[in-house]
Protein backbone atom coordinates (compact mmCIF):
# COMPACT_ATOMS: atom_id res chain seq x y z
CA UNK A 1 -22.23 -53.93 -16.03
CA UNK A 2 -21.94 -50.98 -18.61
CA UNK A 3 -23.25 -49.08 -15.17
CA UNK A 4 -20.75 -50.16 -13.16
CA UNK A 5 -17.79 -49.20 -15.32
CA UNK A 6 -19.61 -45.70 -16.25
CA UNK A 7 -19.35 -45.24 -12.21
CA UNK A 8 -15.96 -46.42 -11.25
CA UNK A 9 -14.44 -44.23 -14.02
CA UNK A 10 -16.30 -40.81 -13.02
CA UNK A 11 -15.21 -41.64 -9.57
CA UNK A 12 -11.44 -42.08 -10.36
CA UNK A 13 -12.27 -38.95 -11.90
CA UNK A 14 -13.19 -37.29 -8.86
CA UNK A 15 -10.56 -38.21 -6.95
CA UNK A 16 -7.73 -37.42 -9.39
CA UNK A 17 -9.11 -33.90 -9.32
CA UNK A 18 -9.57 -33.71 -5.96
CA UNK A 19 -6.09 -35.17 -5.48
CA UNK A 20 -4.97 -31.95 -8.78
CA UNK A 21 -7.00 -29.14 -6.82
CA UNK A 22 -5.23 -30.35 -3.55
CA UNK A 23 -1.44 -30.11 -5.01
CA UNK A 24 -2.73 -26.57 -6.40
CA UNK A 25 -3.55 -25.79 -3.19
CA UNK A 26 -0.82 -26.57 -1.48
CA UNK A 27 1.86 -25.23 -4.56
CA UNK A 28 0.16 -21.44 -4.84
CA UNK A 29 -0.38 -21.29 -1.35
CA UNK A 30 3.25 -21.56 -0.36
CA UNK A 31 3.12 -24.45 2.90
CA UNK A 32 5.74 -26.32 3.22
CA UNK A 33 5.22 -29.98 4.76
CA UNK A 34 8.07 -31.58 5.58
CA UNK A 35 10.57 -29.16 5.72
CA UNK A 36 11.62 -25.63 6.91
CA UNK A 37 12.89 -23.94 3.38
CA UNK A 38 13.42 -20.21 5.29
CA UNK A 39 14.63 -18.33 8.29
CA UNK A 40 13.60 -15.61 10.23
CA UNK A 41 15.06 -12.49 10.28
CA UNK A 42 14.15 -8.89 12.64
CA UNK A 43 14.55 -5.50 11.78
CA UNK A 44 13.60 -2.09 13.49
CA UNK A 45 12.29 0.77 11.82
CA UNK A 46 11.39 4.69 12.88
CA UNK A 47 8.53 3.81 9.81
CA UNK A 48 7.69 1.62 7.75
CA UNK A 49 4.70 3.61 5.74
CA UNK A 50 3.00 1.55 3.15
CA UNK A 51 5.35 -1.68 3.76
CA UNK A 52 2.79 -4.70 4.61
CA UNK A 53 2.86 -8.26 5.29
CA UNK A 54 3.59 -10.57 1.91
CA UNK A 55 5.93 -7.83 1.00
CA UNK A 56 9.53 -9.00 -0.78
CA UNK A 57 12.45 -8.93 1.09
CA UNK A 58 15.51 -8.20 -1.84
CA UNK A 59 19.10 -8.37 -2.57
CA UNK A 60 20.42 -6.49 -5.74
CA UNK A 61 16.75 -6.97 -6.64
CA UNK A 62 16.61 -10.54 -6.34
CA UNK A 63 13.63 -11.81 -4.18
CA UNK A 64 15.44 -13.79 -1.17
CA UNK A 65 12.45 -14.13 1.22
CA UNK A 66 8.77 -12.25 2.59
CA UNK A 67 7.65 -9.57 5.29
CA UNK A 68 5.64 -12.18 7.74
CA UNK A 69 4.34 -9.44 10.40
CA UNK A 70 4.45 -6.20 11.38
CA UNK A 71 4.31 -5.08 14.78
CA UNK A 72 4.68 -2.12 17.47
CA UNK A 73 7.22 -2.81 19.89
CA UNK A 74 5.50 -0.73 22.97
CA UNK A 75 8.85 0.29 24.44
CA UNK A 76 10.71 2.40 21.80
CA UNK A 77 7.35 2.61 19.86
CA UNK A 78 9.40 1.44 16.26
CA UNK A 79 8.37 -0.68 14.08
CA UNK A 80 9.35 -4.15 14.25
CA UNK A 81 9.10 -6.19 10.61
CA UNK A 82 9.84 -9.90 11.08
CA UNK A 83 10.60 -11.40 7.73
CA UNK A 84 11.35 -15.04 6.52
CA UNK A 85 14.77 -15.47 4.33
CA UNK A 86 15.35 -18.38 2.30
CA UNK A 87 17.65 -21.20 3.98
CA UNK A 88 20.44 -20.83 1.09
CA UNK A 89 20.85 -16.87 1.66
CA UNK A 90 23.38 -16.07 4.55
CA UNK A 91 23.11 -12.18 5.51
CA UNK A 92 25.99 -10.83 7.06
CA UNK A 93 25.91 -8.97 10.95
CA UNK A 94 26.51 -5.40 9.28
CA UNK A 95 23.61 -5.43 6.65
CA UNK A 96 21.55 -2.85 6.36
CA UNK A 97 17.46 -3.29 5.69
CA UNK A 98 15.64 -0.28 3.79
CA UNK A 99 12.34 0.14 3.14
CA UNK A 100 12.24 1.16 -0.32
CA UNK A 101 9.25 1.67 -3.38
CA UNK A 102 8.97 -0.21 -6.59
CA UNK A 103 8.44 3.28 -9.04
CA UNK A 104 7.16 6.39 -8.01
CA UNK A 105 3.88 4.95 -6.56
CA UNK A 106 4.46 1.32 -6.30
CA UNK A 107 4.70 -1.01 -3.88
CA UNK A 108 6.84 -0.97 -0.18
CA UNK A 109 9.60 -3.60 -0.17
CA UNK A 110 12.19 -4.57 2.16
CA UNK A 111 15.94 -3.81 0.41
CA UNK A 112 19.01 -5.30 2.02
CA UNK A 113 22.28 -4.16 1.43
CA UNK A 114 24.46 -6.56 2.18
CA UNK A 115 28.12 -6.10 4.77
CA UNK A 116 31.42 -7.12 4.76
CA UNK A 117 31.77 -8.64 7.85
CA UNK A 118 32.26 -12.22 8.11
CA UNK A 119 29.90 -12.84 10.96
CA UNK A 120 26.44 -13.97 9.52
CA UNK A 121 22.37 -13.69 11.29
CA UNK A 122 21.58 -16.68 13.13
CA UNK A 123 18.29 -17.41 12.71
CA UNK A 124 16.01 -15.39 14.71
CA UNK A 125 18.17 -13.20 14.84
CA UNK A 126 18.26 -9.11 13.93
CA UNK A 127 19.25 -6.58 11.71
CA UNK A 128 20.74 -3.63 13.31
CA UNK A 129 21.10 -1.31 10.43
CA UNK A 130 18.22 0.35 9.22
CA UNK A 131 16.83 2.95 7.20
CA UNK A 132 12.91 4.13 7.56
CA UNK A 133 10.37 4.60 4.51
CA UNK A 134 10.59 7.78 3.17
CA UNK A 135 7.51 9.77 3.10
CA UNK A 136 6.55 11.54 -0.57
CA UNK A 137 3.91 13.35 0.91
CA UNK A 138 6.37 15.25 3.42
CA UNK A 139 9.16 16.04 1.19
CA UNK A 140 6.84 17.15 -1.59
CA UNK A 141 4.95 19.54 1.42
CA UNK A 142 8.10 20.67 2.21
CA UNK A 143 9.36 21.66 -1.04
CA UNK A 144 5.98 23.55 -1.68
CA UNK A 145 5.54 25.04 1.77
CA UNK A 146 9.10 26.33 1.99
CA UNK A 147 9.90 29.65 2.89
CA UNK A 148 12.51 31.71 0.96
């Protein structure tokens, strides 16, 4: 009997951490089940050097949503980032997305500046305004390279 009870209780151990390493799972890996807590959001760039998927997407440097994908769009050759913004942040028509660095070497983010207008993205829908990454390497070249 002393067996018995030995095995039923490392069992229930089991599967309470089974069931623990499942909610982990689930919590650090971001999925949502049951319901859709973001939006997406399109923006063209001439560049977006360094910027990759998982980047943050900010407001007054508040984290609002993620980069999901970055693609080529074959006809104007730009750079098309496609990001997810939470449900609860409405971005006005006239906003304007930047790629921008954390520090001098950091990190590519996404930095929207946001308009007055008092038209707001639907979902899926685009941001018109853009400004490009800016390239350290070129501006320092030029500097160093200029002619006087």
């Amino acid at each position: 009997m002393k067996r018995f009870n030995l095995e039923i209780a490392v069992g229930l151990f089991m599967v309470a951490g089974f069931i623990c390493f499942a909610w982990l799972s689930v919590r650090l890996g971001d999925v949502h089940f049951f319901s859709e807590t973001t939006y997406a959001v399109h923006a063209s760039f001439g560049s977006v050097s360094g910027l990759k998927p998982g980047a943050t997407v900010e407001v007054a440097g508040v984290q609002i949503g993620k980069v999901d994908t970055i693609q080529l769009d074959q006809d104007s050759y730009e750079a098309v980032v496609n990001m997810s913004i939470d449900k609860d942040i409405h971005l006005q028509e006239d906003s304007i997305a930047s790629i921008r660095t954390a520090g001098i070497i950091g990190d590519r983010y996404v930095d929207i500046s946001p308009g007055g207008s008092p038209d707001l993205i639907k979902p899926g829908g685009r941001i018109t305004e853009t400004e490009s990454a800016i390239n350290l390497e070129e501006l320092v070249s030029k500097y160093i390279f200029e002619k006087k």
